[in-house]
PDB file of N, CA and C in Angstrom:
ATOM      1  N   UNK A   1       1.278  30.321  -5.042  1.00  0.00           N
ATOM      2  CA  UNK A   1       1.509  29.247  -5.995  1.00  0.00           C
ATOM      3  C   UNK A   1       2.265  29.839  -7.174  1.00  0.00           C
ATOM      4  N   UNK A   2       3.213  29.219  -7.686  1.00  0.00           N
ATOM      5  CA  UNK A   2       4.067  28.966  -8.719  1.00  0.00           C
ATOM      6  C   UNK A   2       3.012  29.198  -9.972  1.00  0.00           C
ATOM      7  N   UNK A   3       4.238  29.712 -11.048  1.00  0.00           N
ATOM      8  CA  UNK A   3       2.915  29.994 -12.128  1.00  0.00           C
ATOM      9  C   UNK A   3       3.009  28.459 -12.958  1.00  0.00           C
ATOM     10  N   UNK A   4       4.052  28.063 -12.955  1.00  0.00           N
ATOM     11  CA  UNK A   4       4.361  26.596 -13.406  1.00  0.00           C
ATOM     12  C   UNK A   4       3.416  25.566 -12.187  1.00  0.00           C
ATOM     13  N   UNK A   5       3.372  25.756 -11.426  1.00  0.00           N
ATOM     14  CA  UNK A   5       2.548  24.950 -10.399  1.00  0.00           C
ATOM     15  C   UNK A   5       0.883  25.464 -10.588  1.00  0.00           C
ATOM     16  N   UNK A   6       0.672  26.670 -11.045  1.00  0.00           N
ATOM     17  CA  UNK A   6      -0.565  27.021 -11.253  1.00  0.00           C
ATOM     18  C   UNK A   6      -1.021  26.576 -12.680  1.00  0.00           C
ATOM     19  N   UNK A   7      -0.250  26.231 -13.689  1.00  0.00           N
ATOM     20  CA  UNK A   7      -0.365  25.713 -14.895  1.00  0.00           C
ATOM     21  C   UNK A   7      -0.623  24.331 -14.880  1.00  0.00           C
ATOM     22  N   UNK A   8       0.085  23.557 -14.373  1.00  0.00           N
ATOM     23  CA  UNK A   8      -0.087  22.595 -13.780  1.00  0.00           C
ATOM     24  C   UNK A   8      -1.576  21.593 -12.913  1.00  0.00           C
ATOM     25  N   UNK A   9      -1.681  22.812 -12.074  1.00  0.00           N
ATOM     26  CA  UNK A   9      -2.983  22.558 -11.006  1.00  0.00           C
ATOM     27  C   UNK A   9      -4.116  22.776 -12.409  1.00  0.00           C
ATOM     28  N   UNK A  10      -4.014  23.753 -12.921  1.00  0.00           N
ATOM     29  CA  UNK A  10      -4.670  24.035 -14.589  1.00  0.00           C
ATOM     30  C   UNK A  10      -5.604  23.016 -15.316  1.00  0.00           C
ATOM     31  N   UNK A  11      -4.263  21.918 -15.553  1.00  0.00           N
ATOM     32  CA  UNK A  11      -4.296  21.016 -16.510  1.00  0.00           C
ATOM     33  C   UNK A  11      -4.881  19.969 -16.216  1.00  0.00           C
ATOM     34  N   UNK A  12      -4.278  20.020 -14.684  1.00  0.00           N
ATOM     35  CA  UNK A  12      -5.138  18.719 -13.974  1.00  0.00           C
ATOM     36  C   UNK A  12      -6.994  18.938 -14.245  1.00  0.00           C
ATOM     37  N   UNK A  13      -7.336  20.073 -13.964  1.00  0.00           N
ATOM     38  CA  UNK A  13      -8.185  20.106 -14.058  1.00  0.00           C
ATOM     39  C   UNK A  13      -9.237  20.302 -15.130  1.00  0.00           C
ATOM     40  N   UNK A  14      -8.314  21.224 -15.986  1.00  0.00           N
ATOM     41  CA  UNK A  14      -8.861  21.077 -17.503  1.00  0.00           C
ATOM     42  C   UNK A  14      -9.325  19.627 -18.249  1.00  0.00           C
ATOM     43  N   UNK A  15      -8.113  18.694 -17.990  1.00  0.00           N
ATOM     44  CA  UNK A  15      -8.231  17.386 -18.793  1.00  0.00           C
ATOM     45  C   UNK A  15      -8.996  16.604 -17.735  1.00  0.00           C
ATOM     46  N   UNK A  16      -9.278  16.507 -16.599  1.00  0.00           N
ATOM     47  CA  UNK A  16     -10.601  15.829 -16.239  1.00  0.00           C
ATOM     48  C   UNK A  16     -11.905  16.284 -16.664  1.00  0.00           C
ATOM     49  N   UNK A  17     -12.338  17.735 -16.746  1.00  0.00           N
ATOM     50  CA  UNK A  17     -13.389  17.979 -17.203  1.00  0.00           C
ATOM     51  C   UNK A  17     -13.463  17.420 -18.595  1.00  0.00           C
ATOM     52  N   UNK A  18     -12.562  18.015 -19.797  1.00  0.00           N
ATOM     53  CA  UNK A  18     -12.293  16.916 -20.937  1.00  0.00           C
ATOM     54  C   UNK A  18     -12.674  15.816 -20.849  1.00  0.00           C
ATOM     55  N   UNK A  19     -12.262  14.949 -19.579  1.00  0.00           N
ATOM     56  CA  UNK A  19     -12.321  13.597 -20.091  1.00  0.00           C
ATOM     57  C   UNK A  19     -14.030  13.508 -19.530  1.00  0.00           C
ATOM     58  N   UNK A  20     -14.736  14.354 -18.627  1.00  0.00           N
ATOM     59  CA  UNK A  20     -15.846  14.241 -18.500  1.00  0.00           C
ATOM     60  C   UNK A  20     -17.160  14.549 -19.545  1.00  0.00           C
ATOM     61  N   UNK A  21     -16.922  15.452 -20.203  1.00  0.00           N
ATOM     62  CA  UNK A  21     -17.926  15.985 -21.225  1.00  0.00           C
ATOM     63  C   UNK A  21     -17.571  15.154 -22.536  1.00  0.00           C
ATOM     64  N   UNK A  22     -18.306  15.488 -23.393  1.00  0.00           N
ATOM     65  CA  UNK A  22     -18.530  15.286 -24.749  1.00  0.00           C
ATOM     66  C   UNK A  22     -17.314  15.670 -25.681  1.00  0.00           C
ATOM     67  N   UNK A  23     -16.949  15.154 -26.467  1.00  0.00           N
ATOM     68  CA  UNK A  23     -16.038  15.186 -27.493  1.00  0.00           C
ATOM     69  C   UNK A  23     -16.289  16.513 -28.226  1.00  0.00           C
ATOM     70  N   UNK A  24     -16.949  17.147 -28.795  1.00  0.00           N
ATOM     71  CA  UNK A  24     -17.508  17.946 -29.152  1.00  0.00           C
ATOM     72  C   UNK A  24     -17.921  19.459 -28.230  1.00  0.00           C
ATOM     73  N   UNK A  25     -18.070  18.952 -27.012  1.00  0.00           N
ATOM     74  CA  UNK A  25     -18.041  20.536 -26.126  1.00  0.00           C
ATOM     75  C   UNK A  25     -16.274  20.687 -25.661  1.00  0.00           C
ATOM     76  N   UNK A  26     -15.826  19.519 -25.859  1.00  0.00           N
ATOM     77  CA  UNK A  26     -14.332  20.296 -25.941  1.00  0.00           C
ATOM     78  C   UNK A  26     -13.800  20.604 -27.211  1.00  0.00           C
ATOM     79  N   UNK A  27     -14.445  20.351 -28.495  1.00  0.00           N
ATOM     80  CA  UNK A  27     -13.849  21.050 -29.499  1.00  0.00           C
ATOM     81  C   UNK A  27     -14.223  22.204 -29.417  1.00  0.00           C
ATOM     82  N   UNK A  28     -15.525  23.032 -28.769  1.00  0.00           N
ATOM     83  CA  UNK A  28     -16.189  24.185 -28.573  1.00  0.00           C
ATOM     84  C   UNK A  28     -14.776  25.152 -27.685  1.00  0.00           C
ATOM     85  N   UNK A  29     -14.461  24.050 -26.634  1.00  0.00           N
ATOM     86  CA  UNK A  29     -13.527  25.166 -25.514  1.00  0.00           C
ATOM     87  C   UNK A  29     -12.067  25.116 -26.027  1.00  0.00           C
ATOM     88  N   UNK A  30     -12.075  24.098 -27.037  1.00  0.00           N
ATOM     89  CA  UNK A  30     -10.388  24.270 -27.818  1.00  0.00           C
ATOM     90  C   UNK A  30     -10.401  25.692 -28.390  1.00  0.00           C
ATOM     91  N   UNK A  31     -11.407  25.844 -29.041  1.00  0.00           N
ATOM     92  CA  UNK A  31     -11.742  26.869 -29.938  1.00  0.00           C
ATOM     93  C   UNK A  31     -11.479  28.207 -29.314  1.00  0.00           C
ATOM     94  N   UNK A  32     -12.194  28.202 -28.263  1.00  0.00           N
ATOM     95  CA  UNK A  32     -12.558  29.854 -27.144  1.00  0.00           C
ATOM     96  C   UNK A  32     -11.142  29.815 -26.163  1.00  0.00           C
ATOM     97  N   UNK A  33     -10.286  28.912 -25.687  1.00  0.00           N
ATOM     98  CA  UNK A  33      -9.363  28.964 -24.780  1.00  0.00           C
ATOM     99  C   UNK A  33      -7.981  28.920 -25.426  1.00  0.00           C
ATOM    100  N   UNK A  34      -7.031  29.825 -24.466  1.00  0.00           N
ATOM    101  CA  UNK A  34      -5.813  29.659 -24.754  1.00  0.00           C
ATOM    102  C   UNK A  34      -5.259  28.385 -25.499  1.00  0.00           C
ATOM    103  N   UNK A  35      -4.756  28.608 -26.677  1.00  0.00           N
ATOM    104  CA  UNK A  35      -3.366  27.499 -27.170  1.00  0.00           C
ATOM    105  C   UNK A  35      -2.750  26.247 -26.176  1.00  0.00           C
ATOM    106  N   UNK A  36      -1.913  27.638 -25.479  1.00  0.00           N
ATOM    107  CA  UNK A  36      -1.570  26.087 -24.246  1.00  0.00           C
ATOM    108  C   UNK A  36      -2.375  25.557 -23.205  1.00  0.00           C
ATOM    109  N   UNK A  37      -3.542  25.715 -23.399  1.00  0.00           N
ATOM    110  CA  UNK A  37      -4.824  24.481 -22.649  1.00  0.00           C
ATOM    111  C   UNK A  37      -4.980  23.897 -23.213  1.00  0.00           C
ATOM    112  N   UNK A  38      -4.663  23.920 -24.734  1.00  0.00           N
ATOM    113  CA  UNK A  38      -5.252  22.529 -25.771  1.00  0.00           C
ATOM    114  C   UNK A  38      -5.250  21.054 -25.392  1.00  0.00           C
ATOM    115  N   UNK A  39      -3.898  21.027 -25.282  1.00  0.00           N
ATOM    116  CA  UNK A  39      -3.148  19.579 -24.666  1.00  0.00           C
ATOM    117  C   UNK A  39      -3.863  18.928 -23.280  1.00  0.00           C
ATOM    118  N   UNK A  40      -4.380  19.595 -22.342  1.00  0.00           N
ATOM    119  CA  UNK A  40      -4.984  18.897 -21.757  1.00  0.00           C
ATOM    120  C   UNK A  40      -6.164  18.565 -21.604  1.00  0.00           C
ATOM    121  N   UNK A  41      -6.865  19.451 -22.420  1.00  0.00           N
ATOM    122  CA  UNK A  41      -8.343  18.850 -22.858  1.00  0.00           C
ATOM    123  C   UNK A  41      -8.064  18.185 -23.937  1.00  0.00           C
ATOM    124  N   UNK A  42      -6.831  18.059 -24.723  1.00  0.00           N
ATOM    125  CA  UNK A  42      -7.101  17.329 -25.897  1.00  0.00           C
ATOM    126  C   UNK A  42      -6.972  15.453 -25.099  1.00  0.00           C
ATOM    127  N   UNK A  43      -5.807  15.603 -24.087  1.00  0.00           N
ATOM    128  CA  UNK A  43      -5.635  14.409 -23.230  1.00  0.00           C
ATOM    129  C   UNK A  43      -6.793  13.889 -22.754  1.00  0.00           C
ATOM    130  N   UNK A  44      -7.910  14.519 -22.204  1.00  0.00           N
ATOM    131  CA  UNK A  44      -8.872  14.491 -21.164  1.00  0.00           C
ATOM    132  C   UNK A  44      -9.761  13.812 -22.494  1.00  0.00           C
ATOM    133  N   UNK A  45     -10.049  14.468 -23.376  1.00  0.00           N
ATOM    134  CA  UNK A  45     -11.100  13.832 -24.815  1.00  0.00           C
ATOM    135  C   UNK A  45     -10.509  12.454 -25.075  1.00  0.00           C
ATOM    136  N   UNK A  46      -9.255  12.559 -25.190  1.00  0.00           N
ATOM    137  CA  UNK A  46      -8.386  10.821 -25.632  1.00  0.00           C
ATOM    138  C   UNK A  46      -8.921  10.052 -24.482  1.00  0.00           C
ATOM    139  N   UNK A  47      -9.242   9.941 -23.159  1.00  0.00           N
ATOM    140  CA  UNK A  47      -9.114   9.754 -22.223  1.00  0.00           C
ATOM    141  C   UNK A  47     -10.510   8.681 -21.878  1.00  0.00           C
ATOM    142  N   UNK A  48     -11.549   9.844 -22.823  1.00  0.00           N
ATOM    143  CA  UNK A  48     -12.879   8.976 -22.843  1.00  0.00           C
ATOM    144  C   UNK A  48     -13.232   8.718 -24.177  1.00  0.00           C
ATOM    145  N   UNK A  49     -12.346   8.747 -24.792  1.00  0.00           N
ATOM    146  CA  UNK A  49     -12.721   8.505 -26.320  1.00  0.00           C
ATOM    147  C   UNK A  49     -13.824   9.430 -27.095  1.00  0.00           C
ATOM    148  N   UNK A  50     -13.902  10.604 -26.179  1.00  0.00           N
ATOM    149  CA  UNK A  50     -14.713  11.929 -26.877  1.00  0.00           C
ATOM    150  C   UNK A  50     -15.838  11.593 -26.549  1.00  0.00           C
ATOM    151  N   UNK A  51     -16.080  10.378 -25.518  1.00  0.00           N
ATOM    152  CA  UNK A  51     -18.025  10.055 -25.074  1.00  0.00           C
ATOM    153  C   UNK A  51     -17.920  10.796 -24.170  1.00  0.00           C
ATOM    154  N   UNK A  52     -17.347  11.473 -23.396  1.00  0.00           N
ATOM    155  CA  UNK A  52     -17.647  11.521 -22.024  1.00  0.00           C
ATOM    156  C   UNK A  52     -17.641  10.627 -21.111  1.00  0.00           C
ATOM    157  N   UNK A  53     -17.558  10.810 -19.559  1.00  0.00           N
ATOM    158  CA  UNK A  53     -17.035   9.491 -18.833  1.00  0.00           C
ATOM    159  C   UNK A  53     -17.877   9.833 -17.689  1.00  0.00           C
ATOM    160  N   UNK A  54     -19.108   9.204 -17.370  1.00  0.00           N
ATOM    161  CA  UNK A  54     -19.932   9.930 -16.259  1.00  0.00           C
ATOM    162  C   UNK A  54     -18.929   9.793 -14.532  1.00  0.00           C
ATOM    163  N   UNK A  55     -18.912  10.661 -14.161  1.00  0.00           N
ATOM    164  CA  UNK A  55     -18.021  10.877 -13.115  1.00  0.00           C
ATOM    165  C   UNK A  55     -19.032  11.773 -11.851  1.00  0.00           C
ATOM    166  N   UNK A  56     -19.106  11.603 -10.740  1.00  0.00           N
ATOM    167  CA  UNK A  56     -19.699  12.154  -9.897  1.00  0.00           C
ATOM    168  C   UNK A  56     -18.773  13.552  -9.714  1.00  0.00           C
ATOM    169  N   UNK A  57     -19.148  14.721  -8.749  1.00  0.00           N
ATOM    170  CA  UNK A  57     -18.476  15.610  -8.603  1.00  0.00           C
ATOM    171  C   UNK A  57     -17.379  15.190  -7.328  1.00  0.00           C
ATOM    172  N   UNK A  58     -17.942  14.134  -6.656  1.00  0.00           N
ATOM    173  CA  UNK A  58     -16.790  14.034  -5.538  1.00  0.00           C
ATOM    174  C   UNK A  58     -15.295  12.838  -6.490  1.00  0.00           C
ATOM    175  N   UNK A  59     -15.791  12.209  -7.275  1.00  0.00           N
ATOM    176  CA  UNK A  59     -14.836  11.131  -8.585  1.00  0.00           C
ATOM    177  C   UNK A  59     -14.396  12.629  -9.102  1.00  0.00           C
ATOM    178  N   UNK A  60     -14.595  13.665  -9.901  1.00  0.00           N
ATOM    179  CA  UNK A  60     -14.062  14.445 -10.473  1.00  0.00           C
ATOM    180  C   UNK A  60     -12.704  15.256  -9.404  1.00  0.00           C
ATOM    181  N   UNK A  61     -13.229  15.450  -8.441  1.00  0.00           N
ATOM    182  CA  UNK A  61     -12.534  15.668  -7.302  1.00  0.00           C
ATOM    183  C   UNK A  61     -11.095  15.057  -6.793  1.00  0.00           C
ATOM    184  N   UNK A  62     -11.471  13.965  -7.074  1.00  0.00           N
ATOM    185  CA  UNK A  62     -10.674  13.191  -6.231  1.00  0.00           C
ATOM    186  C   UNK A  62      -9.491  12.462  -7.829  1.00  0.00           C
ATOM    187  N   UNK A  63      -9.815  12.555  -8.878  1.00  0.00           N
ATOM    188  CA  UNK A  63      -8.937  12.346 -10.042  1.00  0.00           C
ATOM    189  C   UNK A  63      -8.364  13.827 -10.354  1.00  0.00           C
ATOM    190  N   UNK A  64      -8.850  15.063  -9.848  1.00  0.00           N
ATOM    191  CA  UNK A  64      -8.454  16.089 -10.252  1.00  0.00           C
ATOM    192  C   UNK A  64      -7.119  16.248  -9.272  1.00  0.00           C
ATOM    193  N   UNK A  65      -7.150  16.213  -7.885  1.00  0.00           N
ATOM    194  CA  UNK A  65      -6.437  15.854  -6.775  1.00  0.00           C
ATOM    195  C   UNK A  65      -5.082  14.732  -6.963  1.00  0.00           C
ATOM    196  N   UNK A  66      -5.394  13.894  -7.954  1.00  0.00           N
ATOM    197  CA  UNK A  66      -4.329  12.519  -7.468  1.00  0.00           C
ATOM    198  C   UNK A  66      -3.793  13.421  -8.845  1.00  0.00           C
ATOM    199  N   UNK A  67      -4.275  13.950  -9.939  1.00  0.00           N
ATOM    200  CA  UNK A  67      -3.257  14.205 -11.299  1.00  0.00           C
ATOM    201  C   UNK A  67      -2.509  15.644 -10.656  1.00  0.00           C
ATOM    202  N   UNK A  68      -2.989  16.590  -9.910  1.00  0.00           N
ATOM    203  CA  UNK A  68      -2.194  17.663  -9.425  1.00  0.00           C
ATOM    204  C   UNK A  68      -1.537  17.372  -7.854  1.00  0.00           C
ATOM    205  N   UNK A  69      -1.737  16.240  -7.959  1.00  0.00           N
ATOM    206  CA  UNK A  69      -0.579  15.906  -6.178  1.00  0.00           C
ATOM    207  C   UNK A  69      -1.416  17.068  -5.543  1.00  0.00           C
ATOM    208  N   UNK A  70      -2.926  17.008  -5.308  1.00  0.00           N
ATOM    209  CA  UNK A  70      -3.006  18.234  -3.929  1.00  0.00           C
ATOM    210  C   UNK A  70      -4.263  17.562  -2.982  1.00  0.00           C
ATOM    211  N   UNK A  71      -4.364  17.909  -2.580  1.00  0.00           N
ATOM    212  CA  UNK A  71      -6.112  17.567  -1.397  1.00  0.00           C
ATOM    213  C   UNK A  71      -6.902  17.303  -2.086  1.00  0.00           C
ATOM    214  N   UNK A  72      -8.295  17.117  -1.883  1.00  0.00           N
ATOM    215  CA  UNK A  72      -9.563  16.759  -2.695  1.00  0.00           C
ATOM    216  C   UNK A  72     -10.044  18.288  -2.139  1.00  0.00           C
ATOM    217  N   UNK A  73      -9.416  18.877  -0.689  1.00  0.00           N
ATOM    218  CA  UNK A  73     -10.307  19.753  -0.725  1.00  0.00           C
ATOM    219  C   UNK A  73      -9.480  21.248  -1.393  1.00  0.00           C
ATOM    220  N   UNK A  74      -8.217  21.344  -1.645  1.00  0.00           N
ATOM    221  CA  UNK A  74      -7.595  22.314  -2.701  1.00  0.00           C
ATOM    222  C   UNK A  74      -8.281  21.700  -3.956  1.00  0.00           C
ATOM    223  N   UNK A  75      -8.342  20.535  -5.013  1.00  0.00           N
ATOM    224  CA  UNK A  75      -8.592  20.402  -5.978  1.00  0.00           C
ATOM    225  C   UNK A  75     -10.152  20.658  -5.770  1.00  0.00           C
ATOM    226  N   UNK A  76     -10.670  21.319  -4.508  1.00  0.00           N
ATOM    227  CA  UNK A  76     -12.056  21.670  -5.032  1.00  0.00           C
ATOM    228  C   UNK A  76     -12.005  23.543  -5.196  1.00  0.00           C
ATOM    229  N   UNK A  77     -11.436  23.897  -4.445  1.00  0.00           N
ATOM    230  CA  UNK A  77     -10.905  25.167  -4.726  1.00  0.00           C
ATOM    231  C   UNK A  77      -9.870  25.418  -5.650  1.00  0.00           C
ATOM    232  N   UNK A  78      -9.368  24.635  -6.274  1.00  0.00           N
ATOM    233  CA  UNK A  78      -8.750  25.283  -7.593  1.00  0.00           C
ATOM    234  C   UNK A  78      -9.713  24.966  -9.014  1.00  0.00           C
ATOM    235  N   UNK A  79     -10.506  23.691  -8.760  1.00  0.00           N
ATOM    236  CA  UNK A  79     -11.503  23.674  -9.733  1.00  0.00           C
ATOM    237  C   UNK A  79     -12.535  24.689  -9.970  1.00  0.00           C
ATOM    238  N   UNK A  80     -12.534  25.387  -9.047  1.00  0.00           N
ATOM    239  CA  UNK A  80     -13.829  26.387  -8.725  1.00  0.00           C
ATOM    240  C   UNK A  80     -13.535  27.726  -9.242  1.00  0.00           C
ATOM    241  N   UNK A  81     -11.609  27.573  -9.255  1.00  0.00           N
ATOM    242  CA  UNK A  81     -10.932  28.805  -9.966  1.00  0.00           C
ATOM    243  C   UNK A  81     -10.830  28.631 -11.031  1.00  0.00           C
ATOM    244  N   UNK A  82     -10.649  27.921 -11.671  1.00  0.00           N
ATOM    245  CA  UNK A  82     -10.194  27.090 -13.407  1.00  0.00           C
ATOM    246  C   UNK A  82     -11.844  27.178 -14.020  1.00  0.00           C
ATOM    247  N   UNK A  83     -12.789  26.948 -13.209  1.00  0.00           N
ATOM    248  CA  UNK A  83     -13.842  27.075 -14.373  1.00  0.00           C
ATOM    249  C   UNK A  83     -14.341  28.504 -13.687  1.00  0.00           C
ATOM    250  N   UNK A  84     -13.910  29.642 -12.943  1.00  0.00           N
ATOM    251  CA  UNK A  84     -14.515  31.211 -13.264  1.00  0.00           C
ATOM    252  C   UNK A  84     -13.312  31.572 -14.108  1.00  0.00           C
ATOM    253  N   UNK A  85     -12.178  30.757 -14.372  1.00  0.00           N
ATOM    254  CA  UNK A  85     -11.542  31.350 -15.292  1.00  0.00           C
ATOM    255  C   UNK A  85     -12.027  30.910 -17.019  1.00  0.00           C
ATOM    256  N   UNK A  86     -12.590  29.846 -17.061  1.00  0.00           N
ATOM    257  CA  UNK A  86     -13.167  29.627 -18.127  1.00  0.00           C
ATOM    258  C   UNK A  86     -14.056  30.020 -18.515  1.00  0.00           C
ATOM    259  N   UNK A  87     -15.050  30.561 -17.649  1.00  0.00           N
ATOM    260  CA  UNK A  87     -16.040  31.656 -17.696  1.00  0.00           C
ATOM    261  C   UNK A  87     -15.686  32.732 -18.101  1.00  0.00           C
ATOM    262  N   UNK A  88     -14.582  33.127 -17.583  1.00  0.00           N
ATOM    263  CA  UNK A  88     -14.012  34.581 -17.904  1.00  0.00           C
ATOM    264  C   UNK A  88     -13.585  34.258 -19.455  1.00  0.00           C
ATOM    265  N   UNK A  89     -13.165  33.626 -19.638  1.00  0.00           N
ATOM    266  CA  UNK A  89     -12.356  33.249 -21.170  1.00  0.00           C
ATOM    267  C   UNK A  89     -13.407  32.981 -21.933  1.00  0.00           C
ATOM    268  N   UNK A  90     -14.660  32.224 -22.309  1.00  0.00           N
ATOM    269  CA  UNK A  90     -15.229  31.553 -23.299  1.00  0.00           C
ATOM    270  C   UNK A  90     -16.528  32.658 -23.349  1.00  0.00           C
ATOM    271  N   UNK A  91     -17.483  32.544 -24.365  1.00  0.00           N
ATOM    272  CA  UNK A  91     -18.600  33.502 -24.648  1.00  0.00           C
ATOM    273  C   UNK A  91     -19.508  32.422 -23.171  1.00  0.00           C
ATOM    274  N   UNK A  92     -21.155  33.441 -23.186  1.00  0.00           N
ATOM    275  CA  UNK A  92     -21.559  33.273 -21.803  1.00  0.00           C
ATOM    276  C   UNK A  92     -22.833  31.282 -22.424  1.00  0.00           C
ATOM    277  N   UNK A  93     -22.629  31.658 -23.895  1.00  0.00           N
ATOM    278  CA  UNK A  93     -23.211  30.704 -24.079  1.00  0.00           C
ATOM    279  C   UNK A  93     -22.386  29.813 -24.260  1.00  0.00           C
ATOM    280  N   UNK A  94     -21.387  29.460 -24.372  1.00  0.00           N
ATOM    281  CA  UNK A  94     -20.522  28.314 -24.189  1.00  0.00           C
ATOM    282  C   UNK A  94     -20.276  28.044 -22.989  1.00  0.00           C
ATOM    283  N   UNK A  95     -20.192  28.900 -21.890  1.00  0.00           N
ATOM    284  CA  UNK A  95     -20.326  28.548 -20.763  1.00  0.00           C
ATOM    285  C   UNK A  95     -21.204  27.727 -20.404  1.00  0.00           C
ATOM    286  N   UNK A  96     -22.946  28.073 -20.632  1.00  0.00           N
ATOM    287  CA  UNK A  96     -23.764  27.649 -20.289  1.00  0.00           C
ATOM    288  C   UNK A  96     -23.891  26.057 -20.908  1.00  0.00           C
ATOM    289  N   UNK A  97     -23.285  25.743 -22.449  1.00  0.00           N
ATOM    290  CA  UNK A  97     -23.272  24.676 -22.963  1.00  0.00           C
ATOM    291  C   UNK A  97     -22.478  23.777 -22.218  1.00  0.00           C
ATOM    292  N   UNK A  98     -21.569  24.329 -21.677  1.00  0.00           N
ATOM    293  CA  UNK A  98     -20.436  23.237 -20.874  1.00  0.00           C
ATOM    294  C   UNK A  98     -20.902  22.834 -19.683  1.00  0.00           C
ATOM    295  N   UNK A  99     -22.088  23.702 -18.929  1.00  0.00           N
ATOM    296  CA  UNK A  99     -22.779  23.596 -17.550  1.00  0.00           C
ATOM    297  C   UNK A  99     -23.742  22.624 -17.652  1.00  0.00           C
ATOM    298  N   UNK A 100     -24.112  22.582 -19.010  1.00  0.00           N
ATOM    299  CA  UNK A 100     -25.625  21.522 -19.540  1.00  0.00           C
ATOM    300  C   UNK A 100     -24.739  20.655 -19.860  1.00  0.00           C
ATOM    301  N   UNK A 101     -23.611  19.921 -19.750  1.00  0.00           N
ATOM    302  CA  UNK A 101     -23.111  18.664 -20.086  1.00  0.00           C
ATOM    303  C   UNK A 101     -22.673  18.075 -18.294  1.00  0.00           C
ATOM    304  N   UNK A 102     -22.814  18.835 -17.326  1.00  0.00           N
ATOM    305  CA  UNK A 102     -22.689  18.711 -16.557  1.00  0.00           C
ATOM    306  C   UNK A 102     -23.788  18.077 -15.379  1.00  0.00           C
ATOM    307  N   UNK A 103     -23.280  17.530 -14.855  1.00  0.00           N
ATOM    308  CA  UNK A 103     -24.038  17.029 -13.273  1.00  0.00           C
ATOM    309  C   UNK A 103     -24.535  18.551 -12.449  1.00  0.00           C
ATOM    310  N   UNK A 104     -26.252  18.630 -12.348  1.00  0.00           N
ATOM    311  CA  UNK A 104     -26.143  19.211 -10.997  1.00  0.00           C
ATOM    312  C   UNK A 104     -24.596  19.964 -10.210  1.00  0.00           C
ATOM    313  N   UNK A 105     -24.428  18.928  -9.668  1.00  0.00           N
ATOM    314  CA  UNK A 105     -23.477  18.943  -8.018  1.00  0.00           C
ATOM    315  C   UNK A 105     -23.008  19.988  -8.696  1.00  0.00           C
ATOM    316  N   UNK A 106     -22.259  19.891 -10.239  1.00  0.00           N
ATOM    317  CA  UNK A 106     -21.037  20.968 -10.385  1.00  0.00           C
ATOM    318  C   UNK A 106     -20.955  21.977 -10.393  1.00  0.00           C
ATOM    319  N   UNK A 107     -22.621  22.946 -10.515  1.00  0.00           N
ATOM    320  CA  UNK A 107     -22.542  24.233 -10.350  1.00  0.00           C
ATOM    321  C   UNK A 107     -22.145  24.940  -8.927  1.00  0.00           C
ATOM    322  N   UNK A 108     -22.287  23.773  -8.096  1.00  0.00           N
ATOM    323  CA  UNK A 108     -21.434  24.525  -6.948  1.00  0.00           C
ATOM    324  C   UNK A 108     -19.915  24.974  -7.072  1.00  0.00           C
ATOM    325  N   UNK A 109     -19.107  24.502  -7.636  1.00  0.00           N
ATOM    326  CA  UNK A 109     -18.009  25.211  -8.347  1.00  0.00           C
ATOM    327  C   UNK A 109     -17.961  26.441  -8.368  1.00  0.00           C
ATOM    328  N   UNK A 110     -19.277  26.590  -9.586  1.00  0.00           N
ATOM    329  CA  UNK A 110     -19.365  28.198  -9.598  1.00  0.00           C
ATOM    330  C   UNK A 110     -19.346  28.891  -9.142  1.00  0.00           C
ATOM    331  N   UNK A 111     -19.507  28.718  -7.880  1.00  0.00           N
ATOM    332  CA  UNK A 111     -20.086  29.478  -7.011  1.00  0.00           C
ATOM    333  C   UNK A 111     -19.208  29.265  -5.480  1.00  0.00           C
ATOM    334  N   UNK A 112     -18.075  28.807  -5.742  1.00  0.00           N
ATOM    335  CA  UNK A 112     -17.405  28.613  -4.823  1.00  0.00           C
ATOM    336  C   UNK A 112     -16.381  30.261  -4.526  1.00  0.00           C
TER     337      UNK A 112
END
């Protein structure tokens, strides 16, 4: 993959989680993550008006998929890469804060 296509696959996935959590745990990951991720969690927060938007993990899936043009089952393997990369990037307790705004299902991600 393209690093422009990997930026891309990125964003898709950044700004759905955005638009899934709390207004406020994405001001937490604006804070801890690269500059140019801003924009799509800042999209993803506009998106639910900073409430959060309860979304199942297979709905997260499948909007992560139609915004990066790929499979439901690549947008589950690139989601699974985008948040150990956010892991890698953010402290271990912001991690854990972003996991507690989360559904169950999604820690399988982690662990993908």
């Amino acid at each position: 993959m393209g690093e422009g296509r990997a930026l891309a696959v990125s964003e898709a996935v950044l700004e759905t989680l955005a638009e899934r959590i709390a207004g406020g745990e994405v001001d937490d990951l604006v804070k801890e993550l690269p500059g140019d991720l801003r924009p799509a969690l800042e999209r993803g927060r506009a998106r639910s008006g900073g409430q959060g938007r309860r979304m199942s993990l297979a709905e997260f899936l499948d909007l992560v998929a139609e915004r990066a043009d790929v499979t439901p089952g690549e947008a589950r393997r690139y989601g699974a890469a985008v948040l150990a990369t956010v892991h890698d990037a953010v402290t271990e307790k912001e991690f854990l804060d972003l996991l507690s705004e989360l559904p169950k299902s999604y820690v399988e991600l982690t662990h993908a």
